[in-house]
Protein backbone atom coordinates (compact mmCIF):
# COMPACT_ATOMS: atom_id res chain seq x y z
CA UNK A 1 137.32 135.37 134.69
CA UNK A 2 137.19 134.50 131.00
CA UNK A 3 135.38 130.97 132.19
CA UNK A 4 132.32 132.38 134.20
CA UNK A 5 131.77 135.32 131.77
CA UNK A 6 131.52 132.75 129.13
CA UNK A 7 129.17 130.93 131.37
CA UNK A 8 127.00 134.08 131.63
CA UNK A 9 127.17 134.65 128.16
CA UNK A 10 125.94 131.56 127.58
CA UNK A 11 122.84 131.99 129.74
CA UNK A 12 121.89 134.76 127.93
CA UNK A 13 119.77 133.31 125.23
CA UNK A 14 118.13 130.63 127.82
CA UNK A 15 117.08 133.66 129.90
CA UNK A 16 115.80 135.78 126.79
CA UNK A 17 113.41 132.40 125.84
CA UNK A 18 112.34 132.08 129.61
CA UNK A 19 111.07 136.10 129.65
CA UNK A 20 109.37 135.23 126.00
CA UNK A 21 107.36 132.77 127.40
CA UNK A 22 106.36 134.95 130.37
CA UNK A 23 105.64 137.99 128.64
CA UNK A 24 103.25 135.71 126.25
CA UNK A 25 101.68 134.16 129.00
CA UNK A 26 101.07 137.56 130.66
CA UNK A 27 99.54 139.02 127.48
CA UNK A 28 97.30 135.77 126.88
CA UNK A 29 95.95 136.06 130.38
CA UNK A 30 95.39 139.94 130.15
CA UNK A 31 93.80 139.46 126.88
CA UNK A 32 91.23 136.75 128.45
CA UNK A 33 90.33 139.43 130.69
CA UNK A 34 89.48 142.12 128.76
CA UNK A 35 87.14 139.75 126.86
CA UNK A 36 85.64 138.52 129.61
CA UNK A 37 85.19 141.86 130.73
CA UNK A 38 83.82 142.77 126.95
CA UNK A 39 81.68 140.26 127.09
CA UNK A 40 79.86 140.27 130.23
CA UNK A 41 80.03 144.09 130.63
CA UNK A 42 80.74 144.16 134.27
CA UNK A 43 84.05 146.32 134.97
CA UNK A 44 85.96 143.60 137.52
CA UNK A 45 88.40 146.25 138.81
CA UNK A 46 85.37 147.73 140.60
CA UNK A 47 84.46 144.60 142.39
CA UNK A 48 87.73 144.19 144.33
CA UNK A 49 86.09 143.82 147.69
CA UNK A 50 84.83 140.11 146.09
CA UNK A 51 86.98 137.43 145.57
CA UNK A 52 87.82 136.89 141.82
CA UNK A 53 86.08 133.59 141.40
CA UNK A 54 83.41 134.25 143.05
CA UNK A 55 81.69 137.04 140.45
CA UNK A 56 79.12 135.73 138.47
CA UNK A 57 78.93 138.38 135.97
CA UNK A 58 76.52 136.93 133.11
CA UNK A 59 73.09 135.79 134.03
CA UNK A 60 69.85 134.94 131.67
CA UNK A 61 65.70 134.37 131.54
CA UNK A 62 65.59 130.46 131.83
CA UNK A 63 63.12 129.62 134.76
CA UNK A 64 64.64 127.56 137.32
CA UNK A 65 63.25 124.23 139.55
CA UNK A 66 62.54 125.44 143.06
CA UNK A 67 63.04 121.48 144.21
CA UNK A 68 65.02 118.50 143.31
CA UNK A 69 66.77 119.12 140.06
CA UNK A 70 66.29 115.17 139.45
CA UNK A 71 62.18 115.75 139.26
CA UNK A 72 60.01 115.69 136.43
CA UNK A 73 60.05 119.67 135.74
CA UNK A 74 61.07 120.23 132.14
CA UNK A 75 63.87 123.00 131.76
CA UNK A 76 64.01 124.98 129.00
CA UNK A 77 67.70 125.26 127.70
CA UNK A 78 67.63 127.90 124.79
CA UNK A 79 70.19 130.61 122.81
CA UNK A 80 67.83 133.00 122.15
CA UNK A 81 65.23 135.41 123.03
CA UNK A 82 61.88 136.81 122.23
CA UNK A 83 60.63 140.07 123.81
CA UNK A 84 56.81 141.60 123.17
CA UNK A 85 55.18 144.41 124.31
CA UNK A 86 51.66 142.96 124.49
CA UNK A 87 48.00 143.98 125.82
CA UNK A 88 45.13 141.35 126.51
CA UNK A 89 43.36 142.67 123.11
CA UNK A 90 46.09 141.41 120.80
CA UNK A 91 45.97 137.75 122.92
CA UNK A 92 45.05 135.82 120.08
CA UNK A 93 48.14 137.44 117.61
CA UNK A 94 50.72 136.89 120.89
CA UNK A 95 49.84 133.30 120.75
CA UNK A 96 50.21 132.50 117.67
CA UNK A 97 54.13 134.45 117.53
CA UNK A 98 54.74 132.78 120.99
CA UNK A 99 53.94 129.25 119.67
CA UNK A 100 56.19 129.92 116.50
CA UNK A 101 59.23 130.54 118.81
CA UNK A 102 58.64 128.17 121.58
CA UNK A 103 58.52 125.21 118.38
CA UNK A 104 62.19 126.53 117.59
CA UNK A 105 63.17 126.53 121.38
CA UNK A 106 63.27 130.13 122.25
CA UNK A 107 63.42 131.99 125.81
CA UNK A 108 60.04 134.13 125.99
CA UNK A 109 59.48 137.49 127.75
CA UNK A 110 56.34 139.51 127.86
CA UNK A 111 56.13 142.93 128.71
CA UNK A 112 52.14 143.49 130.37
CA UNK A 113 52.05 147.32 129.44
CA UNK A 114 47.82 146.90 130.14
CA UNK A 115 48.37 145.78 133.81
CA UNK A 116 46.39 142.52 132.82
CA UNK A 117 48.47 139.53 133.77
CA UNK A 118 45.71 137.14 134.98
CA UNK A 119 44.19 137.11 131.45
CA UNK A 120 47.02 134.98 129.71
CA UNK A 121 47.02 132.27 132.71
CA UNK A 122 44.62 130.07 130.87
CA UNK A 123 46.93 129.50 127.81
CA UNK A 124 49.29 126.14 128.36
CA UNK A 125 53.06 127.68 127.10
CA UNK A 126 51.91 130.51 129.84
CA UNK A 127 53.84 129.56 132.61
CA UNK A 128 56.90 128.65 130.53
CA UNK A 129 57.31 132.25 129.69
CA UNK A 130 58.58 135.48 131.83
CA UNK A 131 55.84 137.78 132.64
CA UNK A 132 56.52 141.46 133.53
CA UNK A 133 54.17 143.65 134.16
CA UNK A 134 53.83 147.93 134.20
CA UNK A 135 51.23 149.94 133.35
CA UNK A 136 51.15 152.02 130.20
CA UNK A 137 55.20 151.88 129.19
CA UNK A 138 56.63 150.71 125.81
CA UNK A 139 58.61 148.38 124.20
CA UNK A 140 61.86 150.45 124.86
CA UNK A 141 61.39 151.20 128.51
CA UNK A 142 60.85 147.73 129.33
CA UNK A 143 64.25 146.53 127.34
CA UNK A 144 66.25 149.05 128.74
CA UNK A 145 65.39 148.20 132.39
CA UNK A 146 64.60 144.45 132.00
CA UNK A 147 67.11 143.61 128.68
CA UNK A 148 70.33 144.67 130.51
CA UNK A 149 73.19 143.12 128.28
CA UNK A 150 74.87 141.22 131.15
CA UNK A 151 71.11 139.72 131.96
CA UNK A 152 70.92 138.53 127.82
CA UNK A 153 74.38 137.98 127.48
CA UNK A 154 73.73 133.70 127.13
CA UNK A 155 71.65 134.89 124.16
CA UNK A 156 72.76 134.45 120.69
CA UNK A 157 70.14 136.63 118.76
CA UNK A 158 67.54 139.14 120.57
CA UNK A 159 63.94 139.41 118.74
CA UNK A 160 62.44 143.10 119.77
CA UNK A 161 58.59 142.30 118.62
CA UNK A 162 55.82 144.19 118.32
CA UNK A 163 52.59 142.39 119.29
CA UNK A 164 50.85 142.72 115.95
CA UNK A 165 53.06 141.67 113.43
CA UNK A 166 51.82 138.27 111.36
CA UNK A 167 53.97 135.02 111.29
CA UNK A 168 51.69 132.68 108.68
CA UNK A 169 54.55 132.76 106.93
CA UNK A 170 57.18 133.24 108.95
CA UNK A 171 59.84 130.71 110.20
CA UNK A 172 62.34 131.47 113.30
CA UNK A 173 64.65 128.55 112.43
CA UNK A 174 65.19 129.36 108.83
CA UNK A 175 65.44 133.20 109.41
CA UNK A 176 68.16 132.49 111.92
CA UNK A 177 70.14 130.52 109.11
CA UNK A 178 69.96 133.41 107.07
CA UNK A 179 71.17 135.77 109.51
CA UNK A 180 73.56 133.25 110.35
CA UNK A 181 74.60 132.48 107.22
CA UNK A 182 74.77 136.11 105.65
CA UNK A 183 76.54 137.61 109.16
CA UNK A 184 73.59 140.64 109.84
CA UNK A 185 74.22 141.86 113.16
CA UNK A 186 70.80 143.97 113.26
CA UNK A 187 68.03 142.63 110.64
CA UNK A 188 64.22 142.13 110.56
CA UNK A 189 62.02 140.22 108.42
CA UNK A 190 60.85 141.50 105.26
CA UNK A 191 57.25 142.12 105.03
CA UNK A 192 54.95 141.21 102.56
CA UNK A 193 54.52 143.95 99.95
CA UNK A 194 50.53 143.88 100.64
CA UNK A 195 50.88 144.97 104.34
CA UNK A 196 49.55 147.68 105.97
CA UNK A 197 51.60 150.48 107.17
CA UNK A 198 54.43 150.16 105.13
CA UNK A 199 56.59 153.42 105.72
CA UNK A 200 60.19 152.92 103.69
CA UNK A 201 60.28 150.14 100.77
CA UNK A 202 63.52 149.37 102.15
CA UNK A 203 61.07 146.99 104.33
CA UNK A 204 59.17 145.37 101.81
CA UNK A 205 60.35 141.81 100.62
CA UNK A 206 62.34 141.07 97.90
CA UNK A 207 61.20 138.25 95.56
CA UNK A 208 64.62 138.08 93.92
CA UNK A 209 66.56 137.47 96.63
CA UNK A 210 66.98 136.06 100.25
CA UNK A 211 67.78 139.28 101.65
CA UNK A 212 68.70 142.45 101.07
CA UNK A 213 70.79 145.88 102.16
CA UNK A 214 69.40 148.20 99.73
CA UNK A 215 66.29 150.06 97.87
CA UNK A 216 66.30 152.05 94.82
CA UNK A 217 63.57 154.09 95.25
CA UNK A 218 62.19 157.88 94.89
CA UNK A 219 59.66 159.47 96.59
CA UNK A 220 59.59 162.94 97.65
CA UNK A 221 62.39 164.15 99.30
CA UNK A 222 64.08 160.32 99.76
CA UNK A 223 66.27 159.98 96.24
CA UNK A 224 67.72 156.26 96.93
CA UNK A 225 70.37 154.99 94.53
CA UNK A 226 74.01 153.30 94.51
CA UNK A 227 75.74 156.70 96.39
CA UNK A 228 73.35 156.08 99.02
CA UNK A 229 75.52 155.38 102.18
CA UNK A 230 72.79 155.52 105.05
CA UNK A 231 68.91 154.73 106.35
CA UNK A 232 66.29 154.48 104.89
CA UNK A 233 67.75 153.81 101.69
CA UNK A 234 70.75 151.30 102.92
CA UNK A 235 71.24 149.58 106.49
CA UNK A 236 67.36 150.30 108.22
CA UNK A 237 65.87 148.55 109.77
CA UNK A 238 62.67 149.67 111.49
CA UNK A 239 61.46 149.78 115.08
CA UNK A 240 58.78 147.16 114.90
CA UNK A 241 60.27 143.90 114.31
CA UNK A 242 64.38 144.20 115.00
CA UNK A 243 65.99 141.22 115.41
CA UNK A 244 69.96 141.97 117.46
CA UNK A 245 72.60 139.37 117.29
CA UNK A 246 74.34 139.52 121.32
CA UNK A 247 77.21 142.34 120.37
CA UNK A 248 74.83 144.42 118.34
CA UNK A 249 72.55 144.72 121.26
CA UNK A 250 75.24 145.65 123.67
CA UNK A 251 75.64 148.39 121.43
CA UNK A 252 71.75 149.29 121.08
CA UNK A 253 71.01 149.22 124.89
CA UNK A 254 73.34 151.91 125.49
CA UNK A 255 71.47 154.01 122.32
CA UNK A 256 68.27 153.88 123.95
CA UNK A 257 67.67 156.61 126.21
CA UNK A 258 66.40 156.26 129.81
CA UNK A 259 63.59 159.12 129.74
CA UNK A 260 62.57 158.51 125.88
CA UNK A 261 60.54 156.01 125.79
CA UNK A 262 58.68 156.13 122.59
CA UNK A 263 62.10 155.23 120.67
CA UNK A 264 61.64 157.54 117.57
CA UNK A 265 64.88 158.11 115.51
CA UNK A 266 66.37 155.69 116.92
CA UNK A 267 66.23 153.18 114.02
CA UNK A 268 67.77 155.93 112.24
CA UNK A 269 71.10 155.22 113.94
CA UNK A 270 70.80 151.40 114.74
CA UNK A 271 73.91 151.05 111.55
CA UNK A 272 76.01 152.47 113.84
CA UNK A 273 75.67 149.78 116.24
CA UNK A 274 76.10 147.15 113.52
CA UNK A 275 79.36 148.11 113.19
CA UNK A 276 80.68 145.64 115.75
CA UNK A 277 48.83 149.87 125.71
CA UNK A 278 43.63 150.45 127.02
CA UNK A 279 43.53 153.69 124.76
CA UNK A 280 39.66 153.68 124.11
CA UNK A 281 39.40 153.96 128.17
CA UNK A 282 41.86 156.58 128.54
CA UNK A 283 40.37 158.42 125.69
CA UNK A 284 36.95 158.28 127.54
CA UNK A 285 38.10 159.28 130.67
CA UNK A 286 39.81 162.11 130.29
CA UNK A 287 38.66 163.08 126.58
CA UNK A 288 41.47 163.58 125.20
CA UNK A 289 43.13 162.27 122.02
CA UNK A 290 45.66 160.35 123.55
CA UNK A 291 46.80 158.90 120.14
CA UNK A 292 47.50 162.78 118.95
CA UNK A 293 49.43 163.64 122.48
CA UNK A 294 51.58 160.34 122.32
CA UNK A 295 53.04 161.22 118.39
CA UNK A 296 53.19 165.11 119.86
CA UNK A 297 55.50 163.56 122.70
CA UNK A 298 56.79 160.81 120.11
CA UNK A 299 58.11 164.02 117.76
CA UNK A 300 59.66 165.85 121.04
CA UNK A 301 61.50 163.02 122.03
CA UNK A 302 62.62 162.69 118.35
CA UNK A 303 64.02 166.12 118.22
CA UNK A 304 65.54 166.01 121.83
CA UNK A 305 67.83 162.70 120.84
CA UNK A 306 68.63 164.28 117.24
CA UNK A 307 70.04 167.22 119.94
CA UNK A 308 71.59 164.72 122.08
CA UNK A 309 73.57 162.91 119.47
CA UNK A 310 74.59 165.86 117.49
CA UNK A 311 76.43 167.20 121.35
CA UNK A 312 77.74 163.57 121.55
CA UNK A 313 79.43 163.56 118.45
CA UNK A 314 80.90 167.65 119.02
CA UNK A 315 81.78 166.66 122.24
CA UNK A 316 83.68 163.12 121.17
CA UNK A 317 86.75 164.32 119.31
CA UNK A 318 87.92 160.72 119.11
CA UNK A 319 84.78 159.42 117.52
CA UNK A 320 84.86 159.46 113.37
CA UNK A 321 81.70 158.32 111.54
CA UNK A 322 82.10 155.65 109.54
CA UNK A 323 79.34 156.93 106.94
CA UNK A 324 81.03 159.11 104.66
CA UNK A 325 78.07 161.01 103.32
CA UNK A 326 76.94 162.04 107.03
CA UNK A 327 80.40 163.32 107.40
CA UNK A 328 79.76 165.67 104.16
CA UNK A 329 76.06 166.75 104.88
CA UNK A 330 77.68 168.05 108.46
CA UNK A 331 80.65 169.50 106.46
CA UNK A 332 78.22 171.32 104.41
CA UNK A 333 75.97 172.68 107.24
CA UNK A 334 78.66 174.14 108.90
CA UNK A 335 79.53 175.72 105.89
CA UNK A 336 76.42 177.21 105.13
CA UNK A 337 76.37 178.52 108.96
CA UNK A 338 79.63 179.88 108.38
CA UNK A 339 78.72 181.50 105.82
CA UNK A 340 75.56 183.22 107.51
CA UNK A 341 76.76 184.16 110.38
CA UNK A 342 79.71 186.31 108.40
């Protein structure tokens, strides 16, 4: 007896490395797929009427050879992506953007809002890119049906353009080292301080430096300075000209809304994800001021998310902002509520 229970004894240890090495080999393979569940956003678990290797869960934009992959057809291989709202009368603007990215190798998708597709067909980089076309919509319907993150997923960095924006001096290849370089999950490129249109000076280019986080700045209500923890003094970036990196817009495609389309206040809240169209016609037509019923609509959207994500974040007991001088503006609200309603 004393013989075999030293034999078992001295099993023990041999038997304790053995269920080491398969616990660690069960958490390595669990952990591999939760991120590749992360990172192609399609929920595996739900697809168990497929066989495992047989789901293709990331996809992308590149155009592919209907014939012969040996023929002369030149495929574009490229890690990131350009998509523009455009219209036939800002043609001339489009191609000059669309040439700066194609030089630096990027995937390009157009968004038709105008219903005029045929007009482009006579530039040469026309068939290279992905036309989509529907009539009268914006830059944030078309991304949230057409820039699904399991679609862009190959895509290192998503550009969100607006069709007017000048690129004279603009360079994709060395903004991208910057970005890069200085780890900005959401950014845009500064403008120049002579633009048009220029809403926060958070915006405006900074000849001092390479880039920037922050503006010191006071006008009117806005009272920027080093306690300034939030937009549009700290972390903004505006609607126009956002450039995502491929986790930030995971994040941003679930932000957008499905019914409001004219995106207002939502680069208000963009930090949080960083954590991780013929008028003139119209106008004609139906005589109406279309540009004064669009920023009537713009504003109801605006205060119909502001509702939304105010119910989110009641409703989410597990969620704690991260931006400590939201939490005490809320904290003070309720106060002052409080304080009414007794």
């Amino acid at each position: 007896m004393q013989v075999v229970c030293g034999a078992k004894m001295k099993q023990l240890p041999f038997m304790g490395f053995v269920c080491t090495i398969m616990l660690f080999i069960i958490y390595r393979t669990t952990k591999y797929q939760y991120q590749q569940t992360e990172e192609s956003g399609v929920d595996t678990t739900r697809l168990n009427s497929l066989p495992r290797g047989i789901i293709e869960a990331r996809s992308d934009l590149e155009l592919k050879p209907l014939w012969n992959s040996k023929s002369k057809i030149s495929v574009r291989s490229s890690n990131n992506l350009l998509a523009m709202p455009v219209g036939i009368k800002q043609k001339q603007n489009v191609c000059a953007i669309v040439q700066k990215f194609l030089s630096e190798n990027f995937t390009i998708i157009l968004f038709h809002y105008d219903g005029n597709l045929d007009g482009w067909s006579d530039l040469e980089w026309s068939r290279e890119a992905i036309h989509i076309v529907a009539h009268n919509q914006t830059k944030w319907w078309f991304a949230k049906r057409f820039l699904h993150p399991a679609v862009v997923s190959v895509y290192d960095y998503i550009f969100l353009w607006d069709e007017d924006l000048g690129v004279e001096n603009f360079h994709p290849g060395r903004y991208l080292e910057i970005v890069k370089s200085s780890g900005l999950e959401i950014s845009q490129p500064a403008l120049d301080p002579n633009s048009t249109g220029i809403h926060h000076r958070i915006t405006v280019r900074n000849r001092m430096k390479i880039f920037h986080r922050r503006v010191y700045d006071a006008r009117g209500s806005t009272k920027c300075s080093d306690d300034s923890e939030g937009p549009p003094c700290t972390g903004f970036v505006e609607g126009m000209a956002p450039v995502f990196s491929r986790s930030a817009w995971r994040c941003a495609w679930h932000l957008i809304q499905n019914d409001l389309v004219h995106g207002w206040g939502m680069d208000m809240k963009l930090g949080y994800c960083a954590q991780v169209p013929n008028l003139e016609q119209t106008v004609k037509r139906h005589k109406l001021d279309v540009r004064s019923e669009i920023r009537r609509q713009s504003t109801i959207e605006l205060q119909t998310f502001k509702q939304r994500w105010e119910r989110a974040v009641k409703e989410d007991g597990n969620w704690v902002d991260p931006f400590p001088s939201t939490r005490k503006r809320k904290l003070k609200r309720n106060s002052k509520r409080s304080l009414s309603k007794f």
